[in-house]
Protein backbone atom coordinates (compact mmCIF):
# COMPACT_ATOMS: atom_id res chain seq x y z
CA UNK A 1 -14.00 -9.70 -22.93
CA UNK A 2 -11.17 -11.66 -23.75
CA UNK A 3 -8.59 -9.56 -23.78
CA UNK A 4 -9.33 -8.59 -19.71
CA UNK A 5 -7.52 -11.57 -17.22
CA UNK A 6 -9.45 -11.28 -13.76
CA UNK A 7 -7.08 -12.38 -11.20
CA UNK A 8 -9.20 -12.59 -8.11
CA UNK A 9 -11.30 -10.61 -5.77
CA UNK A 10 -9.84 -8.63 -2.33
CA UNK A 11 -11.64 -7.45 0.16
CA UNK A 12 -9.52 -6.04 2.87
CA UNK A 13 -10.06 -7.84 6.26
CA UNK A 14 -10.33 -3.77 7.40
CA UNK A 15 -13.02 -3.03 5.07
CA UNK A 16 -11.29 0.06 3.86
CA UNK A 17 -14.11 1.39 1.99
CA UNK A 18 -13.48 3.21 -1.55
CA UNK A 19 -15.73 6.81 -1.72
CA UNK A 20 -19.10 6.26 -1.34
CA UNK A 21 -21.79 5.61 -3.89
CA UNK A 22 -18.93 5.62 -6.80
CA UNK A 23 -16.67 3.08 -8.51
CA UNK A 24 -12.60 3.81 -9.05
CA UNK A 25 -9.83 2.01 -10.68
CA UNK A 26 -6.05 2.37 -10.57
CA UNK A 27 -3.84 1.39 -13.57
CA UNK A 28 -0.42 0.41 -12.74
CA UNK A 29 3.07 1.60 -14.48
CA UNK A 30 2.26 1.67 -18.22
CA UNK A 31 6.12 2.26 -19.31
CA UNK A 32 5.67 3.48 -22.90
CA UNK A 33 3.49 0.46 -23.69
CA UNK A 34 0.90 2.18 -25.71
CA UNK A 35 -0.48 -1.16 -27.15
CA UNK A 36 -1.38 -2.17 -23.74
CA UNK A 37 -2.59 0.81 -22.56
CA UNK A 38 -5.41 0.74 -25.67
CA UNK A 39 -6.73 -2.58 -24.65
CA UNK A 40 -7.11 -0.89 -21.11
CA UNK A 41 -8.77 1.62 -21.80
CA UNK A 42 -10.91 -0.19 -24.54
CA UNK A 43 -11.91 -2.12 -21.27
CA UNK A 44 -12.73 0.33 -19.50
CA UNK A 45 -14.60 2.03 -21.56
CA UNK A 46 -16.57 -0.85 -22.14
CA UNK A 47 -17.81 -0.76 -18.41
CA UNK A 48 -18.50 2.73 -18.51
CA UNK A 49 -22.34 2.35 -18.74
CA UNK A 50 -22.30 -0.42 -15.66
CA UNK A 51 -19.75 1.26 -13.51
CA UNK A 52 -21.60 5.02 -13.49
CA UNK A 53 -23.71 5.89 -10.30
CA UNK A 54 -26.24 8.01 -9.60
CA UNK A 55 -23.23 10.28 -7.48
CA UNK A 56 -20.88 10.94 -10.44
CA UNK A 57 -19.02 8.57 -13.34
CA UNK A 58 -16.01 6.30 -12.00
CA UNK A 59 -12.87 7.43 -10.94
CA UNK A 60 -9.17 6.34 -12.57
CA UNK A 61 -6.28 7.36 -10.68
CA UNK A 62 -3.16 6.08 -12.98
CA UNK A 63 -0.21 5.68 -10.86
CA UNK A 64 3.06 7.30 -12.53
CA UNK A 65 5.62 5.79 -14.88
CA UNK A 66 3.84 6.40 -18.15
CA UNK A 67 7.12 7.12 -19.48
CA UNK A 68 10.32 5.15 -20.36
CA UNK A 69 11.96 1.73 -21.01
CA UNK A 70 8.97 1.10 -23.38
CA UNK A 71 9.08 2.47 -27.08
CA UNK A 72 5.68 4.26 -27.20
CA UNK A 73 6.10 7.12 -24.36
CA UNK A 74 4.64 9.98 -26.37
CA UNK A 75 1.83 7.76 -27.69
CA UNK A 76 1.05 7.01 -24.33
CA UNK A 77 0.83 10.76 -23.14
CA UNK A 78 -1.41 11.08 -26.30
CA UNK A 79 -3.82 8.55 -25.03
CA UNK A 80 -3.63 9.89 -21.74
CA UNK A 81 -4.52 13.37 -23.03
CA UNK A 82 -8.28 12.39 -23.81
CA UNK A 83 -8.94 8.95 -22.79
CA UNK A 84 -10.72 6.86 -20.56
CA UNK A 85 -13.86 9.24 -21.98
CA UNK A 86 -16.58 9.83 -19.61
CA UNK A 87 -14.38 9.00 -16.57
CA UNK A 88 -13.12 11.65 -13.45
CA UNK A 89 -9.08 10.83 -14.74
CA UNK A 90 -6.68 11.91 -12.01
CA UNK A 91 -2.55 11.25 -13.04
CA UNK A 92 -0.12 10.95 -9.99
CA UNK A 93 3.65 11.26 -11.19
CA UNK A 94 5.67 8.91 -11.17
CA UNK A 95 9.76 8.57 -10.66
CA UNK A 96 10.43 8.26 -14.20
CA UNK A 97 8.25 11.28 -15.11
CA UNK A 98 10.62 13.15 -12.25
CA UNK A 99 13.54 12.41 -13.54
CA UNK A 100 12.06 13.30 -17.55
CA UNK A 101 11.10 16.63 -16.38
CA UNK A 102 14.74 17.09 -14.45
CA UNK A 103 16.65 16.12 -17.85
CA UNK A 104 14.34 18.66 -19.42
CA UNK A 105 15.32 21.40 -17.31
CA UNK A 106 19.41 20.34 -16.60
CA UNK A 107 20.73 17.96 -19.40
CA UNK A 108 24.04 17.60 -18.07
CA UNK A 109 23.05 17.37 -14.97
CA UNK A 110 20.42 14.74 -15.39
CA UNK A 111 22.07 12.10 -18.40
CA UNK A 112 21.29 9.42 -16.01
CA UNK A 113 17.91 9.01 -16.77
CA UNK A 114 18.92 7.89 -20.20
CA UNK A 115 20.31 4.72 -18.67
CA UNK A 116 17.26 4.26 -16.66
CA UNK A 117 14.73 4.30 -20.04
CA UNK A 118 15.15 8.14 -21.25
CA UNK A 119 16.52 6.52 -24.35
CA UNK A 120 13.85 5.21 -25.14
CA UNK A 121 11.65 8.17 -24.46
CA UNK A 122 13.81 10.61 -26.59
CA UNK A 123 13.44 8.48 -29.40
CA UNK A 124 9.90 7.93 -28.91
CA UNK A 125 9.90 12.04 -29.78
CA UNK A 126 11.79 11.96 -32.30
CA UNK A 127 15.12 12.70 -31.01
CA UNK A 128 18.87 11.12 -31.08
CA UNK A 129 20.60 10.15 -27.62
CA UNK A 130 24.13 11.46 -27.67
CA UNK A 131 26.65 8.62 -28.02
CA UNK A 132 27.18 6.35 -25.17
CA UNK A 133 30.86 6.87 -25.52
CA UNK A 134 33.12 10.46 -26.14
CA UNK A 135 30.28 12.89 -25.76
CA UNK A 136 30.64 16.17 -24.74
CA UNK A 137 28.59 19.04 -22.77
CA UNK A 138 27.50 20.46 -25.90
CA UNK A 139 25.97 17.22 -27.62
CA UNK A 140 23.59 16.62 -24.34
CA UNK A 141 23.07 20.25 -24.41
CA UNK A 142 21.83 20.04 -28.33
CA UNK A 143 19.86 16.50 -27.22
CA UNK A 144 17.97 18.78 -24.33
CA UNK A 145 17.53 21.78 -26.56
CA UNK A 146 16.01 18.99 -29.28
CA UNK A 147 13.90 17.12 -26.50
CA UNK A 148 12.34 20.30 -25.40
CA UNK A 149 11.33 21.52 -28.85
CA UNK A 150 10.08 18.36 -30.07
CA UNK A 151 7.95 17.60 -26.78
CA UNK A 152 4.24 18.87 -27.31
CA UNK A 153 3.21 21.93 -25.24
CA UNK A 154 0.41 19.50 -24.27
CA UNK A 155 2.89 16.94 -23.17
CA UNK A 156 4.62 19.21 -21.17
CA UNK A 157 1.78 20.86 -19.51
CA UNK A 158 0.23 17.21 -18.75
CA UNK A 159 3.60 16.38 -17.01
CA UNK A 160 3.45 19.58 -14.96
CA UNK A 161 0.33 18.74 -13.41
CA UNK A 162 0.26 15.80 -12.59
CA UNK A 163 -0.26 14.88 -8.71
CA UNK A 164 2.00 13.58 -5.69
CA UNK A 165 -1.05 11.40 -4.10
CA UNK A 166 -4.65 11.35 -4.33
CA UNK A 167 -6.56 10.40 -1.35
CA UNK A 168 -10.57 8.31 -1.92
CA UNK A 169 -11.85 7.06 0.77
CA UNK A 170 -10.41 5.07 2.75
CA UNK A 171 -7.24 4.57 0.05
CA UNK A 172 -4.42 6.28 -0.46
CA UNK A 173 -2.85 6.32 -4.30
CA UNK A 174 0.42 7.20 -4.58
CA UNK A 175 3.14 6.08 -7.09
CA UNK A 176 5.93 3.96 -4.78
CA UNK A 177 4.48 4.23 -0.94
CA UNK A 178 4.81 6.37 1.45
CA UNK A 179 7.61 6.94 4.25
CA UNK A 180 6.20 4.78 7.45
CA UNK A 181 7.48 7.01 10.20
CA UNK A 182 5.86 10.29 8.60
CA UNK A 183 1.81 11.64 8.91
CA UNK A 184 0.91 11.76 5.27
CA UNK A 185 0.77 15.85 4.90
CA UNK A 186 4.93 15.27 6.07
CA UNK A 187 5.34 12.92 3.14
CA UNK A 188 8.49 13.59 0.44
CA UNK A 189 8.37 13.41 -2.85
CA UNK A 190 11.77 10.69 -2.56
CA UNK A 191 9.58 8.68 -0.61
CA UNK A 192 6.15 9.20 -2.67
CA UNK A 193 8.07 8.51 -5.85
CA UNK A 194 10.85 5.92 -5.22
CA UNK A 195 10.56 4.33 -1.84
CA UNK A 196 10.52 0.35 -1.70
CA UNK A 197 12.20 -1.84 0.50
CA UNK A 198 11.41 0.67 3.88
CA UNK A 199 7.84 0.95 2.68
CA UNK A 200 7.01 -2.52 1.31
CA UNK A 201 8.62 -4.91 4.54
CA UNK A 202 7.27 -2.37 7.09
CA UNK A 203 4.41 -3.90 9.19
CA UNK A 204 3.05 -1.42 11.15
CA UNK A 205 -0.89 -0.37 10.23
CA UNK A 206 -1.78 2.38 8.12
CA UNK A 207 -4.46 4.77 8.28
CA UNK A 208 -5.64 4.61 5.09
CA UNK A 209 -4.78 1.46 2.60
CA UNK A 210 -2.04 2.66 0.07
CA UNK A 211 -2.32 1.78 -3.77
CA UNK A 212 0.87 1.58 -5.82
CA UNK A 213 2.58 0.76 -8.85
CA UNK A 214 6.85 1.26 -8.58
CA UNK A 215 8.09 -2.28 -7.66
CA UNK A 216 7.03 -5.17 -9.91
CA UNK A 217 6.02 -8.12 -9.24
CA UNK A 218 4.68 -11.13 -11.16
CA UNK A 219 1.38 -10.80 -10.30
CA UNK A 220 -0.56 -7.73 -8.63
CA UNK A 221 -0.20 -7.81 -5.10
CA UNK A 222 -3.11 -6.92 -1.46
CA UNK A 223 -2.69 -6.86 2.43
CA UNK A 224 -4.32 -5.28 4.48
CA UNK A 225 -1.88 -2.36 4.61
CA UNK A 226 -1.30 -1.60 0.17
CA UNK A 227 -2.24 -3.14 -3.13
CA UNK A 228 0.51 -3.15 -5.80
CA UNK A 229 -0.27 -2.87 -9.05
CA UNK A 230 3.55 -2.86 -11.28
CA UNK A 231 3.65 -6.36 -13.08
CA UNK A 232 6.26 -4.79 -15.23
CA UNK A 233 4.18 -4.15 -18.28
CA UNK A 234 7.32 -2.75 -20.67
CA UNK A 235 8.72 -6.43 -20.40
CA UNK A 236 5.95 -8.92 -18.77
CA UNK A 237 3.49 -7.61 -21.06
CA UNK A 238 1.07 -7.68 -18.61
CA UNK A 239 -0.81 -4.34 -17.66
CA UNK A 240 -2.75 -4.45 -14.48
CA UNK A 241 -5.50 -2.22 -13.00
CA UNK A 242 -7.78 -2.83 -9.62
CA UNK A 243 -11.45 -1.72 -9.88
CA UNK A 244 -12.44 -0.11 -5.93
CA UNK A 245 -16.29 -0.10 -4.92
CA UNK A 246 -17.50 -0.16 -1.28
CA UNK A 247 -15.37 -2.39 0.46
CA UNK A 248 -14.85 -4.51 -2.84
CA UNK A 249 -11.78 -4.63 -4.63
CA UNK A 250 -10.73 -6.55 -7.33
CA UNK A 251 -7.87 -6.82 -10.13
CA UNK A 252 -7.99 -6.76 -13.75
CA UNK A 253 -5.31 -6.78 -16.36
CA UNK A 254 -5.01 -7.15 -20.37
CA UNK A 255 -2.31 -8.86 -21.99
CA UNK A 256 0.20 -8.50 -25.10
CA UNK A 257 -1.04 -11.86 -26.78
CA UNK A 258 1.66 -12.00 -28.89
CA UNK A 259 4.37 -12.33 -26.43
CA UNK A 260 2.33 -14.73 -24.08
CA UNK A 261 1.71 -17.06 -26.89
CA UNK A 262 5.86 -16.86 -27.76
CA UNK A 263 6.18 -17.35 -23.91
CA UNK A 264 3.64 -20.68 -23.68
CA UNK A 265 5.16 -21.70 -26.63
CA UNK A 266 8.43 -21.63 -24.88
CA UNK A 267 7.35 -23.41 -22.05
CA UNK A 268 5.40 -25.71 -24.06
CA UNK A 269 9.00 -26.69 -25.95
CA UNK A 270 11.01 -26.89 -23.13
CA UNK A 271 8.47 -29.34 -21.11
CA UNK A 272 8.72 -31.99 -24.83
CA UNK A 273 12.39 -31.59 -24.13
CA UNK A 274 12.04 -32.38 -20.98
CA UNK A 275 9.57 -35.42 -21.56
């Protein structure tokens, strides 16, 4: 298909081993970006009929941060809601869902988030931020009261399920990492959902291989100890998944066209300059 950019192929020197006799994916931080989030799961989809085994249909674990920054958040959820079809879907939470559902329950406690993408996410719903400047307790309390009765009961009950890690396998799936000094039943959710630096420069092995999203990169990252899957999607563009069978693993991604071809053409412009 040409909307799906294969990166390359990563077996871990470990062999960690994916559940046996069935194929999984992860799809890394979507950020509101429902138009990239169709083209996944249109390719997905697609290799429903190839990736299905005689033990059960594949597995996709998405990784948190569905939410935020980008200005389709509710149309994601929507997707979300019934989509990939014929697939096991399992939905770990992500920091940015946290800190949704905390604004939902203490406005005034929680107006940070709006800084961090929430703006974007109330007005995905429908809904007016307060003013950046001069408001008081009563306008965030009228923005929380709005948020709460313009977000779907479905919405809200999709949120409140969703998972802290999944373990297949021999992997681990988790939104940001997990805290290196802790056994994995010890784990909390401040290191599950925002960890980074402590997580991602620690070299000590790992009983199980950890897939995550969080911390973006330019391109979709594998060790031996985690696979990272965040290529910033709300601003790259890019959205990138990893497809998990045996000890195979691989990385997939679809792109906004429209912004890479303004980007090449950028590039293209500067190197004439240049020349």
């Amino acid at each position: 298909m040409d909307f799906a950019k294969f990166f390359r192929k990563a077996p871990p020197p470990w062999a960690a081993k994916f559940l046996e006799g069935r194929v999984g994916y992860a799809v890394g931080d979507i950020h509101g970006r429902a138009d990239l989030l169709a083209q996944m799961l249109d390719l997905l989809e697609g290799r429903l009929a190839q990736d299905t085994r005689p033990a059960g249909p594949p597995i996709v674990v998405f990784l948190g941060d569905y939410v935020d920054r980008g200005p389709q958040s509710a149309a994601v959820l929507d997707m979300l809601l019934t989509r990939p079809s014929g697939f096991e879907r399992r939905f770990l939470m992500g920091n940015h869902e946290q800190s949704m559902l905390a604004f939902l329950a203490s406005p005034l406690e929680n107006g940070g988030w709006l800084a961090h993408g929430g703006t974007e996410t109330l007005m995905a719903y429908g809904v007016q931020p307060p003013p950046t400047l001069g408001s008081d307790d009563s306008q965030w309390l009228e923005v929380g009261a709005q948020f709460k009765a313009k977000l779907p009961e479905v919405h809200a009950a999709f949120l409140g399920g969703l998972e802290r890690q999944i373990q297949l396998g021999d992997y681990l799936f988790v939104h940001a990492g997990i805290d290196p000094e802790l056994p994995l039943d010890q784990q909390s959710d401040t290191a599950l959902f925002w960890i980074r630096d402590r997580f991602l420069n620690d070299r000590r092995p790992l009983t199980q291989r950890v897939v995550h999203g969080h911390t973006p990169a330019d391109r979709p990252y594998s060790d031996p100890r985690r696979v990272g899957l965040d290529t910033g999607a709300y601003a790259s563009g890019i959205l990138t998944a990893a497809r998990f069978e045996g000890e195979s693993m691989e990385f997939l991604s679809v792109l906004d066209r429209a912004a890479n071809a303004r980007t090449d053409g950028s590039r293209r412009r500067k190197k004439a300059r240049r020349h």
